[in-house]
Protein backbone atom coordinates (compact mmCIF):
# COMPACT_ATOMS: atom_id res chain seq x y z
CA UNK A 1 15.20 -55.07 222.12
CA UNK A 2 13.66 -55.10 218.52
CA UNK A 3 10.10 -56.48 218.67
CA UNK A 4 9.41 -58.96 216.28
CA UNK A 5 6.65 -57.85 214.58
CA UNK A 6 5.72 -60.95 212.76
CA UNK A 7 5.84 -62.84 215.87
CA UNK A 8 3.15 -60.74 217.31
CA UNK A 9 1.18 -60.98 214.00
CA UNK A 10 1.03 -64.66 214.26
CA UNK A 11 -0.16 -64.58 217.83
CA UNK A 12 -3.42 -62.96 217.10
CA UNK A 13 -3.80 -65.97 215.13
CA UNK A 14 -3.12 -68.69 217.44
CA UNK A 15 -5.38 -69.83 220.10
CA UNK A 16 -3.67 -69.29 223.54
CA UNK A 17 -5.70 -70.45 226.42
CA UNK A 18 -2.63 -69.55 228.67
CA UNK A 19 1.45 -69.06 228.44
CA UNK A 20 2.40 -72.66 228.81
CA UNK A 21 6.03 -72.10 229.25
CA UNK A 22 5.28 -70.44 232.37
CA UNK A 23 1.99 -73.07 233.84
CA UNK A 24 3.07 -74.60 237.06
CA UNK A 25 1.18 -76.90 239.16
CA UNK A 26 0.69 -74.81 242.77
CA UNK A 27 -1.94 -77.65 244.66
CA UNK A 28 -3.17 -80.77 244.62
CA UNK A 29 -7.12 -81.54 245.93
CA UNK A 30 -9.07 -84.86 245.99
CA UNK A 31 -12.54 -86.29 246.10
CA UNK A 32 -13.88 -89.52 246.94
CA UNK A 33 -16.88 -91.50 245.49
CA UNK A 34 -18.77 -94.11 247.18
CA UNK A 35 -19.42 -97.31 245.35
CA UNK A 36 -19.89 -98.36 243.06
CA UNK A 37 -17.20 -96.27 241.70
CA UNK A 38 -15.18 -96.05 244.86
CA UNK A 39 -12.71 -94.19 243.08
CA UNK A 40 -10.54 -90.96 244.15
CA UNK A 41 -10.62 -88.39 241.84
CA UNK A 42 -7.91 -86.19 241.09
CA UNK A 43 -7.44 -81.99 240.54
CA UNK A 44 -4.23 -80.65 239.86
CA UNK A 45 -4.63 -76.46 240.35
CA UNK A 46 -1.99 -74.62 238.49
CA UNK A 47 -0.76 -70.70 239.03
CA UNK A 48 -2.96 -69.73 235.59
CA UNK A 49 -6.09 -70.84 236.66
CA UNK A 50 -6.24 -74.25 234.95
CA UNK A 51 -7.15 -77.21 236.64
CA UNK A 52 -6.07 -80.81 235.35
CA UNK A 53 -8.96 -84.09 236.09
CA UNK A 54 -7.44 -87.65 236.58
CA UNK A 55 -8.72 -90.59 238.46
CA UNK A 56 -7.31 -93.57 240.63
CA UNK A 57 -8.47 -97.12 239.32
CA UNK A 58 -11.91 -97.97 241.57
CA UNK A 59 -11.03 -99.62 244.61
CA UNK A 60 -7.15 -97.87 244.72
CA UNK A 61 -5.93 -96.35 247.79
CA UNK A 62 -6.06 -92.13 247.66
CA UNK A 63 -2.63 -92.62 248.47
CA UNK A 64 -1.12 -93.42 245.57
CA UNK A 65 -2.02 -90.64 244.15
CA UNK A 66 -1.00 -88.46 247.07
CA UNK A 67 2.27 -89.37 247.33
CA UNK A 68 3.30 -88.28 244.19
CA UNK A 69 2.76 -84.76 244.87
CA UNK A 70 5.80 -83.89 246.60
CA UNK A 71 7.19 -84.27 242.89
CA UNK A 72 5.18 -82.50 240.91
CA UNK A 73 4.32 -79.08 242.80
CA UNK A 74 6.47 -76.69 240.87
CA UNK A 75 6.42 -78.67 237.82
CA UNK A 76 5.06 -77.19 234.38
CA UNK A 77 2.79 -80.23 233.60
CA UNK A 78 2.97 -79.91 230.33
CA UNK A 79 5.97 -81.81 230.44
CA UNK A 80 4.10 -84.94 230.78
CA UNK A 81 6.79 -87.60 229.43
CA UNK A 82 9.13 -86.09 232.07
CA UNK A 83 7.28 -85.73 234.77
CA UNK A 84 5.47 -89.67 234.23
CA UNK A 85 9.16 -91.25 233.86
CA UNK A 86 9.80 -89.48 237.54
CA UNK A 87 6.60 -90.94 239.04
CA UNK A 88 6.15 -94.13 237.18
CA UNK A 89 8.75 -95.92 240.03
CA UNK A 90 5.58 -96.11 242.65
CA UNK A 91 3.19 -97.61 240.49
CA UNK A 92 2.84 -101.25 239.89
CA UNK A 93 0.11 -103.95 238.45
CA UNK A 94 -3.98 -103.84 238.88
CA UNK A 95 -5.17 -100.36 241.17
CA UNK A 96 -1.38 -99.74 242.47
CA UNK A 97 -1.04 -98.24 239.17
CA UNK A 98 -4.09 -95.53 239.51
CA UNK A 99 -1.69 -93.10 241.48
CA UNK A 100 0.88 -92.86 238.74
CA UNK A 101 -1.94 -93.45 235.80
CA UNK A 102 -4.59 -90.50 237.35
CA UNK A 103 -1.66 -87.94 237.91
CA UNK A 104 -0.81 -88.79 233.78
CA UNK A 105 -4.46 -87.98 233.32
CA UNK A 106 -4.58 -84.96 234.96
CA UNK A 107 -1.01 -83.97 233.46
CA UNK A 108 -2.57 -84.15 229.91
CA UNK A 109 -5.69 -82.38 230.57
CA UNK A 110 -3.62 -79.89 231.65
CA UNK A 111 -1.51 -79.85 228.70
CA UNK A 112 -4.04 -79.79 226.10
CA UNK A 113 -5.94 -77.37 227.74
CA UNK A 114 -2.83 -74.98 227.91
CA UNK A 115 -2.12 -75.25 224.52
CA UNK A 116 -6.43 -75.52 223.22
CA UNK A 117 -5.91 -78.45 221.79
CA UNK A 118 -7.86 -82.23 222.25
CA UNK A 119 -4.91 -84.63 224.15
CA UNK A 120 -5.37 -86.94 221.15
CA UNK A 121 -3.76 -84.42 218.73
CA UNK A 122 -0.97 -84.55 220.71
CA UNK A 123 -0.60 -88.03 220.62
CA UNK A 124 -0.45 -88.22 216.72
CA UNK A 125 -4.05 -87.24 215.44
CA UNK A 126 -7.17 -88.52 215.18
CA UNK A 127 -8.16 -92.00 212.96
CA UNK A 128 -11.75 -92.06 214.17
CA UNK A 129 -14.04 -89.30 215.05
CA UNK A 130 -16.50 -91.60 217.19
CA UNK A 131 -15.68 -94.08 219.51
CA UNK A 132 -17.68 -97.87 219.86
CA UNK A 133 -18.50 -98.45 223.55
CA UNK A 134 -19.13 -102.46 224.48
CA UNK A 135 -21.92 -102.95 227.43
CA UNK A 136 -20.92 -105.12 230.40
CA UNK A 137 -24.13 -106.10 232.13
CA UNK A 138 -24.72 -107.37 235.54
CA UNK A 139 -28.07 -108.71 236.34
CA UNK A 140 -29.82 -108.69 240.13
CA UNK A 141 -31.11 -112.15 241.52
CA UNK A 142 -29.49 -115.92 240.08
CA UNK A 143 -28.23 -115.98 237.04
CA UNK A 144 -30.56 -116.96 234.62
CA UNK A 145 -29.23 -117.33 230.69
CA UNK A 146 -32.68 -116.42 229.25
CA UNK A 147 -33.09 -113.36 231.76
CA UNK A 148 -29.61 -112.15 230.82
CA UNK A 149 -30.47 -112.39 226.96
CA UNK A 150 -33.17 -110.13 227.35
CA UNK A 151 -31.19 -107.53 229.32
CA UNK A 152 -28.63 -107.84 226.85
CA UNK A 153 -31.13 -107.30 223.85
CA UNK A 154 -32.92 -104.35 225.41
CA UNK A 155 -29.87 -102.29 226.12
CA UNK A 156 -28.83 -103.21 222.57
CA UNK A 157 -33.04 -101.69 221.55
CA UNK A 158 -32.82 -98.59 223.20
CA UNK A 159 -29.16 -97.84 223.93
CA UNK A 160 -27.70 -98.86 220.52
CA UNK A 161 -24.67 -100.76 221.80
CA UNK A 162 -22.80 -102.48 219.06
CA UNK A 163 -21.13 -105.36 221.23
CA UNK A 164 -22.29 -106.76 224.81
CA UNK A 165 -20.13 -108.66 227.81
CA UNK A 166 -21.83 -110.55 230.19
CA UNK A 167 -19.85 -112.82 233.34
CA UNK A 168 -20.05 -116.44 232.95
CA UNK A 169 -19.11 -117.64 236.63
CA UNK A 170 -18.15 -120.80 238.40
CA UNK A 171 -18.50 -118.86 241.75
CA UNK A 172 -22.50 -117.58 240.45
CA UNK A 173 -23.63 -120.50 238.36
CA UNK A 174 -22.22 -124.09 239.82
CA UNK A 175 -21.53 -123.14 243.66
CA UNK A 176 -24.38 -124.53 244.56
CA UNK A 177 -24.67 -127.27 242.30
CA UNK A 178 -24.52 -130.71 243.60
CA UNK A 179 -21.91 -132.65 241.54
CA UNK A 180 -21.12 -129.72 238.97
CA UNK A 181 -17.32 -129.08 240.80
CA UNK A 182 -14.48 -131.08 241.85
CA UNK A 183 -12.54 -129.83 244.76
CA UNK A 184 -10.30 -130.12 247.87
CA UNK A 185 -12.37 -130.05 251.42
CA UNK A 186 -12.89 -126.40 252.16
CA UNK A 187 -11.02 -124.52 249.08
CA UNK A 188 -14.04 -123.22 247.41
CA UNK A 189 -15.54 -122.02 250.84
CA UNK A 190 -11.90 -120.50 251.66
CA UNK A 191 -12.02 -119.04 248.13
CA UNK A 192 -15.78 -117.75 248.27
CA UNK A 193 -14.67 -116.45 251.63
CA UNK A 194 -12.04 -114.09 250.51
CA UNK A 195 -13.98 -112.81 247.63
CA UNK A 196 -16.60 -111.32 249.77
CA UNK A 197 -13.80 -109.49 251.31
CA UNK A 198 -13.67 -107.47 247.97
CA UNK A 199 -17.31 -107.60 246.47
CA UNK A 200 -20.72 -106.59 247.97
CA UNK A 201 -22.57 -108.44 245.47
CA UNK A 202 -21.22 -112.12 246.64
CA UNK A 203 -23.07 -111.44 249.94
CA UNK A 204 -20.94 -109.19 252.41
CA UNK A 205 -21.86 -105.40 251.80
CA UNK A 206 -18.90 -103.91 250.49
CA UNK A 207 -20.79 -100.43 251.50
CA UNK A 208 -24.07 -99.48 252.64
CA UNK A 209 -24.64 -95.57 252.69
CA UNK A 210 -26.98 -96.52 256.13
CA UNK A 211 -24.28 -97.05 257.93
CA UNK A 212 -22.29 -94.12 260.59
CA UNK A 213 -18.85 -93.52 259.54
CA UNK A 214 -17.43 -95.67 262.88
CA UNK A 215 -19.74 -98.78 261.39
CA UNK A 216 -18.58 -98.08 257.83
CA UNK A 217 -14.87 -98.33 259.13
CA UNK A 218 -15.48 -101.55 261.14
CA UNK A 219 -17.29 -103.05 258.14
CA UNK A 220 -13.45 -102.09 256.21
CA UNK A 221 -11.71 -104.07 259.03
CA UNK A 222 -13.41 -107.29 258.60
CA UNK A 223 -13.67 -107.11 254.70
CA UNK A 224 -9.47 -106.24 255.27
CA UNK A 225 -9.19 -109.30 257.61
CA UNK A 226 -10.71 -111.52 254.76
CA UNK A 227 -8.80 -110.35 252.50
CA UNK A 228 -5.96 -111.06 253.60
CA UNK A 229 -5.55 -114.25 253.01
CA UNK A 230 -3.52 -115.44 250.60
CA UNK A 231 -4.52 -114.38 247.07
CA UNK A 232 -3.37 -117.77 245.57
CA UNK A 233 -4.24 -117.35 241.51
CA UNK A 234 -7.17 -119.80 240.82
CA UNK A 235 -5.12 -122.52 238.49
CA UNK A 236 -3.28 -123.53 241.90
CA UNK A 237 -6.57 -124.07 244.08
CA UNK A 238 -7.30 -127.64 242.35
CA UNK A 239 -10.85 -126.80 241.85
CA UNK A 240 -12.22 -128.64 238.02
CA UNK A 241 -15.75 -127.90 236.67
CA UNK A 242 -17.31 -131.37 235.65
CA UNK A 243 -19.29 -132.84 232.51
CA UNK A 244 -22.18 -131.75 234.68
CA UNK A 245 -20.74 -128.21 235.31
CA UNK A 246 -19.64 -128.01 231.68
CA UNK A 247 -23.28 -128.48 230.74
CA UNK A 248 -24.93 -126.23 232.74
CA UNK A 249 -22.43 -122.76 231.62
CA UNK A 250 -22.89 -124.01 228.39
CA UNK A 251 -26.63 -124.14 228.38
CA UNK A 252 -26.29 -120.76 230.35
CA UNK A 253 -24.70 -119.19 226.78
CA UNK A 254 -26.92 -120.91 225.15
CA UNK A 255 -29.82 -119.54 226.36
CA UNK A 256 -28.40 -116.50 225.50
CA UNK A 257 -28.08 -116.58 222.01
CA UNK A 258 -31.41 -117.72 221.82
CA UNK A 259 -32.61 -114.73 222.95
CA UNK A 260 -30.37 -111.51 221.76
CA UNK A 261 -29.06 -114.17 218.22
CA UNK A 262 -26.11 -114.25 216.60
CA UNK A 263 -25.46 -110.68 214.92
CA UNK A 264 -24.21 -108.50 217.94
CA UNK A 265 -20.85 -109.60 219.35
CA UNK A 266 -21.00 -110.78 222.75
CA UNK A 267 -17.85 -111.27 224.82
CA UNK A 268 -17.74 -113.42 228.10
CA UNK A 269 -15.64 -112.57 231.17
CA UNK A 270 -15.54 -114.00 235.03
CA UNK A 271 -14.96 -117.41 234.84
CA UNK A 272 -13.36 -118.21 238.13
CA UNK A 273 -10.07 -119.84 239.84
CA UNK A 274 -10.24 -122.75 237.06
CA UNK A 275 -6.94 -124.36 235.22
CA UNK A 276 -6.35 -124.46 231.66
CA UNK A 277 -7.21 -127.57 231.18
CA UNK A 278 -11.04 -126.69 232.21
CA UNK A 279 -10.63 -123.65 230.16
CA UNK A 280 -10.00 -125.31 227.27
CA UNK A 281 -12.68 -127.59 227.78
CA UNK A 282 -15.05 -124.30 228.40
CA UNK A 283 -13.60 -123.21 225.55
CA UNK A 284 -14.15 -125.74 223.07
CA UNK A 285 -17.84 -126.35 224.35
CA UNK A 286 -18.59 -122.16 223.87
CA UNK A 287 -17.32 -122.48 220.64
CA UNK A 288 -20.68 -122.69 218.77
CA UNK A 289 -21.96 -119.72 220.17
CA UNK A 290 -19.32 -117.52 218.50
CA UNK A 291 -18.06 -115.21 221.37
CA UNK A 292 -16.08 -112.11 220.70
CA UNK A 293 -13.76 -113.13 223.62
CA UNK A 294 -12.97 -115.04 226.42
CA UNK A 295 -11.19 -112.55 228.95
CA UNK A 296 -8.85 -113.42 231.80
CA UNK A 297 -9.13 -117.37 232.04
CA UNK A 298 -6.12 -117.58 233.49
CA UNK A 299 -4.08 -114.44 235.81
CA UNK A 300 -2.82 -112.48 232.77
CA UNK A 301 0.62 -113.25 234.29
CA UNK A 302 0.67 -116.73 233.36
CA UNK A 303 1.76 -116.16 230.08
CA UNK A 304 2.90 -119.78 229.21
CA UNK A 305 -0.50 -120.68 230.34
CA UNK A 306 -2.83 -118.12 227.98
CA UNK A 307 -0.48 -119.30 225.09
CA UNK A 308 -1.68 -122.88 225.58
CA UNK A 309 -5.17 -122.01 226.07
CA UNK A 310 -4.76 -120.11 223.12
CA UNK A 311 -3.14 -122.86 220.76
CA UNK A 312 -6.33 -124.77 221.75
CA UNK A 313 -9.54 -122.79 221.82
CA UNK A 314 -10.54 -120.86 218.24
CA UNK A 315 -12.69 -118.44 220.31
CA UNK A 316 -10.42 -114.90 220.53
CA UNK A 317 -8.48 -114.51 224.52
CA UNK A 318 -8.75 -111.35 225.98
CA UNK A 319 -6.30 -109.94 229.13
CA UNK A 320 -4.57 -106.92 230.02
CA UNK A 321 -7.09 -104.85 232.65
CA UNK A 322 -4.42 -105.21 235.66
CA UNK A 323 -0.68 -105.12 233.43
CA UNK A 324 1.23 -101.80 234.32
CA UNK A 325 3.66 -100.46 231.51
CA UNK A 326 3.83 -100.87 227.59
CA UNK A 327 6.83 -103.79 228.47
CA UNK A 328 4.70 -105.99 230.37
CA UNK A 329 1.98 -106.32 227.82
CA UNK A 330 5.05 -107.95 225.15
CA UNK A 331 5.45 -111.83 226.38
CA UNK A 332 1.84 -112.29 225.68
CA UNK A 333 2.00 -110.64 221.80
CA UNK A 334 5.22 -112.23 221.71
CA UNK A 335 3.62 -115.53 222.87
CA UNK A 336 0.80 -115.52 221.02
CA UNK A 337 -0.99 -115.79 224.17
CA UNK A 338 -3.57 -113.56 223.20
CA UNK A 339 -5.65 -112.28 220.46
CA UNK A 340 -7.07 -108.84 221.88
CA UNK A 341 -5.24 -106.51 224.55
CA UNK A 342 -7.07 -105.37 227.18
CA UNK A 343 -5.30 -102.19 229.05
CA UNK A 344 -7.05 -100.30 231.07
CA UNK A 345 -6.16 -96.27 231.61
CA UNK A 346 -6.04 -96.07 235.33
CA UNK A 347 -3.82 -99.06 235.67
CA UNK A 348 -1.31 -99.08 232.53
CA UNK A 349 0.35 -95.66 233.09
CA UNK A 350 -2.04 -93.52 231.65
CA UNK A 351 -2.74 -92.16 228.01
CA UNK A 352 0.50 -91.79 226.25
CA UNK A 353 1.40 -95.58 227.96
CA UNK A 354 -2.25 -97.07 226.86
CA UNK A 355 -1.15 -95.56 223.20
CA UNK A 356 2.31 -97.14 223.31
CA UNK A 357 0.39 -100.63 224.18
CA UNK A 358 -1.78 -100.33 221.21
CA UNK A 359 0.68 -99.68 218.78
CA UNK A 360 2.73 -102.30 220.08
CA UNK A 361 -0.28 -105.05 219.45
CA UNK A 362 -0.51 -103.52 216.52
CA UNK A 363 2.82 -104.71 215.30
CA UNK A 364 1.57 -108.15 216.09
CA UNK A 365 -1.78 -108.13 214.35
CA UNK A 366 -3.90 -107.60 217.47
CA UNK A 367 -6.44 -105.09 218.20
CA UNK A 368 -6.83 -102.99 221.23
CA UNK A 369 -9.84 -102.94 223.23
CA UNK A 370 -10.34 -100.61 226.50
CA UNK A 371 -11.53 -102.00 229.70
CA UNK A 372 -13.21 -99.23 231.65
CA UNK A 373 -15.09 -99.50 234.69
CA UNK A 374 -14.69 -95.94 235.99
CA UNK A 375 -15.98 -92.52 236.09
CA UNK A 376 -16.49 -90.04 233.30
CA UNK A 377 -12.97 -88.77 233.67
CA UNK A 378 -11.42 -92.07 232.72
CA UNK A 379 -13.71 -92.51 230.18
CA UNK A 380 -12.81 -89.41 228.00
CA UNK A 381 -9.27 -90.33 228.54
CA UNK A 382 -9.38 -93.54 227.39
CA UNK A 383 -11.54 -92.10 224.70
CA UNK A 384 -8.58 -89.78 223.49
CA UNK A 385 -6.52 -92.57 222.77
CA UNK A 386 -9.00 -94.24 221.16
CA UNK A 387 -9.12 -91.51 218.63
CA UNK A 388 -5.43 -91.36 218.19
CA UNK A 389 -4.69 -95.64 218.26
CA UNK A 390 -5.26 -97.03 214.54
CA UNK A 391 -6.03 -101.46 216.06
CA UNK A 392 -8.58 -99.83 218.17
CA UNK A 393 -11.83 -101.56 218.79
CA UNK A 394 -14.17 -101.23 221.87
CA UNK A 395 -14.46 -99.43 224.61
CA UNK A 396 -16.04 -100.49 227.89
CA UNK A 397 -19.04 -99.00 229.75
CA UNK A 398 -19.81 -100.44 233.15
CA UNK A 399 -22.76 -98.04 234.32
CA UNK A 400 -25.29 -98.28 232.16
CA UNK A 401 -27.79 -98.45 234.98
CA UNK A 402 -26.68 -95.10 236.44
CA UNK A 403 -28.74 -92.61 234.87
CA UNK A 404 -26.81 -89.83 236.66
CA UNK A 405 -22.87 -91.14 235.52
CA UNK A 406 -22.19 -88.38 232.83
CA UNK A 407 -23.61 -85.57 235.42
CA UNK A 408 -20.31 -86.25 237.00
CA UNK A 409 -18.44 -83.85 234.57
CA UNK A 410 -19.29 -80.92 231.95
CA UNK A 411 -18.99 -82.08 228.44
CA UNK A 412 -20.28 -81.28 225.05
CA UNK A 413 -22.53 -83.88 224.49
CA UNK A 414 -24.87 -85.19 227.63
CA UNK A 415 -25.09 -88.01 227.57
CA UNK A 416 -21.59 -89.20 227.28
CA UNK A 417 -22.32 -92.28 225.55
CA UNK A 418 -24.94 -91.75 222.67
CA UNK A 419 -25.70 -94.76 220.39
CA UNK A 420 -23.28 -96.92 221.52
CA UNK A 421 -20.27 -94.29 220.73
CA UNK A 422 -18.66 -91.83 222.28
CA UNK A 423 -18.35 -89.04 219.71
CA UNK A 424 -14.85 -87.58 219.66
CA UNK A 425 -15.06 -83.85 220.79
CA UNK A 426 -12.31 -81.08 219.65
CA UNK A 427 -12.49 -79.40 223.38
CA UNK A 428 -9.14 -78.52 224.37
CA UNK A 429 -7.41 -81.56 226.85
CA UNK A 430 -9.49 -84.37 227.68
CA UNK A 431 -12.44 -82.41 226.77
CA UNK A 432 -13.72 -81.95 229.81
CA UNK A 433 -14.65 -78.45 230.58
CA UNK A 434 -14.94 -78.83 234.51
CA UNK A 435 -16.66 -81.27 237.63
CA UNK A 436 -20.28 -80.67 238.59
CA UNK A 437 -19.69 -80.39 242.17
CA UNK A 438 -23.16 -80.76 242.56
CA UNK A 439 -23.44 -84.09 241.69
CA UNK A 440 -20.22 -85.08 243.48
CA UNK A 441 -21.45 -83.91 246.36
CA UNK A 442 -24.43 -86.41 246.28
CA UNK A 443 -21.90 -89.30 246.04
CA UNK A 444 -19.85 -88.72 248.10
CA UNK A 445 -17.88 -91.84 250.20
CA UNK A 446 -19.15 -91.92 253.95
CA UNK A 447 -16.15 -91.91 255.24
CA UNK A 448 -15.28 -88.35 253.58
CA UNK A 449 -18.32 -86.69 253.16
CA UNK A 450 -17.82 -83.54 254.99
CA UNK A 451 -16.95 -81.81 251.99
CA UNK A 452 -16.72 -82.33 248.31
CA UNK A 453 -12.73 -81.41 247.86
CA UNK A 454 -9.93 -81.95 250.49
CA UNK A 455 -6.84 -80.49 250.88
CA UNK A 456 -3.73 -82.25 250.51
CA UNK A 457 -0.70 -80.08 252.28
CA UNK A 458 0.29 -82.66 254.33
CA UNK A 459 1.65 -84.42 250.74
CA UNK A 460 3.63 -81.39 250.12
CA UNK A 461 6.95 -81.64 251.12
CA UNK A 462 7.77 -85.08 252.89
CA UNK A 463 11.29 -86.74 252.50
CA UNK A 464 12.03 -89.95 251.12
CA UNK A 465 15.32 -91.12 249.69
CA UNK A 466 13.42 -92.87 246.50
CA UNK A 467 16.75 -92.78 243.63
CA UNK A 468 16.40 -95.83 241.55
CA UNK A 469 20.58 -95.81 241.46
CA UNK A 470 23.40 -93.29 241.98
């Protein structure tokens, strides 16, 4: 065979950090965090020696991501698009999706990493070479609108964050209220109830570290026997905030603004199982303050809903954390329902999905922001397509109080978040250059804390008959 001599010219000019038409994913391992990230993290181990990083949404079962591995060992993952329209079947709204969207990850850290190359490249190039990050802030004790302002304004002092999100709760601020809530006997309790199924900070522990593994598991049993119950969306419940109510959230925002001003952008999120006709009210009476957004007043699903909302309150709508798949996101641009999309990376589908969403607001004049309340891993995904989406405009960052968050991975710049931005790297894949097992280890979820990685054979080869049609 003649040798091509100017083919093996070029290759000493081309940066080959394998032979991708020969990478094949051989394994599958997983680690679990404890909370507050509760989140399963994904490594996809290939015959070269390259190793792909996703992540399930926090709070998703491990197995959604292990039961797509049956269909992927063998696979050259840099065959993303093929590979995702395979898997994308078993995903589905909210943390079902962070199976199908942390194996997506993983397959395009893999990819740009065979070919040296940032994953935003491949999805078109690069429009920004830093990324904003927003703040979402929790604060310990009762809510208290003056105590929240200065939290808000000393992040903003010494961490440089451009835009802020606080919660603005029924359940938190008017529970206890005498005369602040209209309601049917017994709903709120039944609806207080099943949220401390799912949260530790409404009063039942969620996790405590103290705990053996048997009590840890027992503690899972009860919080999975409250919730249960019937997750009714709030706008059926018949629960109405009064004048008295409407006073005291509005003083609450208030308070705020008096304390951080008027300059940064704040937006406002956790309102509660309300209707639309409270949330217009709420809406209307916020007005003043000049929010950035109001997010999820209503279930995202309730399209019709949003749009009303929407036609009725001047303050921007924000949804979009929980919707699986590019087509879901269209009845509320179509609508008008909303005037910021909200996807989040472990629950849309992934990158090349959260990309599709963005350029599909874009059509309809909306920006994109990025809810994120994950680990490192997610972030620099979601990061990539922030970089390659034009309507981009914030990207979320849930752990400012954890010191020790970037330590999770290897990246250029440590901290991850410096200024309020992310600054776009030009590593190869994600641009993540590995996992500090170290760190992992120290964070481990009690219930898995023998070692830092676990096998996954038993995923390997099981049947299932799972054709969409014949």
């Amino acid at each position: 065979m003649k040798v091509n001599h100017l083919y093996e010219e070029a290759l000493q000019h081309v940066k080959r950090s394998s032979c991708p038409s020969e990478l094949k994913i051989v394994d599958m391992k997983v680690c679990d965090l404890e909370p507050p990230f509760s989140a399963t993290i994904i490594k996809l181990i290939t015959n070269q020696g390259l190793e792909g990083y996703g992540q399930v949404r926090e709070g998703g079962s491990r197995v959604y991501a292990l039961m797509l591995k049956r269909l992927l060992l063998g696979e050259n993952p840099c065959n993303v698009d093929k590979l995702f329209r395979r898997i994308k079947q078993f995903g589905y709204h909210s943390h079902q999706g962070g199976g199908v969207s942390g194996v997506e990850m993983a397959l395009w850290d893999l990819a740009g990493k065979a070919y040296g190359v940032p994953v935003y490249q491949m999805l078109g190039g690069q429009f920004r070479d830093k990324i904003r990050v927003y703040c979402d802030t929790d604060i310990d004790g009762k809510p208290d609108g003056k105590k929240m302002g200065e939290v808000l304004k000393e992040r903003i002092r010494t961490r440089g964050y451009t835009i802020m999100k606080m919660d603005l709760s029924i359940t938190e601020l008017l529970c206890d209220v005498e005369g602040a809530l209209t309601y049917p006997t017994g709903e709120l309790k039944e609806y207080m109830e099943s949220l401390h199924g799912a949260f530790s900070y409404h009063g039942v522990p969620a996790y405590d570290p103290k705990l053996s593994k048997e009590e840890q598991l027992q503690a899972y049993a009860r919080r999975n026997n409250l919730m249960k119950r019937d997750d009714i969306p709030g706008p059926s419940r018949g629960i109405h905030i009064t004048e008295l109510g409407l006073d005291i959230l509005e003083q609450y925002v208030k308070d705020v603004r008096d304390v951080v001003g008027y300059e940064i952008p704040i937006a406002v999120d956790h309102f509660g199982p309300i209707g639309v006709g409270d949330c217009i009210r709420l809406g209307n009476r916020l007005e003043k303050y000049n929010l950035a957004w109001l997010e999820d007043m209503v279930p995202w699903m309730m399209t019709d809903q949003l749009a009303e909302i929407s036609r009725n309150v001047r303050t921007p709508l924000c949804t979009g954390e929980d919707i699986y798949l590019k087509e879901n996101f269209k009845p509320l641009l179509e609508k008008r329902a909303v005037s910021i999309i909200h996807p989040d990376i472990a629950s849309v589908g992934g990158l090349l999905e959260m990309k599709k969403v963005g350029d599909l607001a874009q059509e309809y004049g909306v920006p994109m922001a990025i809810h994120m309340n994950e680990t490192p891993i997610c972030a620099m995904a979601a990061m990539q397509v922030a970089a390659a989406t034009e309507n981009f405009f914030a990207q979320e960052f849930h752990h400012n109080d954890y010191p020790f968050w970037s330590d999770f991975v290897i990246t250029r710049d440590n901290p991850i978040i410096q200024d309020g931005h992310i600054r776009v790297p030009d590593d190869p894949g994600l641009g993540i250059l590995g996992l500090n097992d170290e760190v992992l280890a120290e964070h481990l979820h009690v219930v898995n804390k023998d070692k830092v990685w676990h096998d996954t054979d038993e995923w390997d080869d099981w049947y299932a008959f799972d054709r969409l049609w014949l």
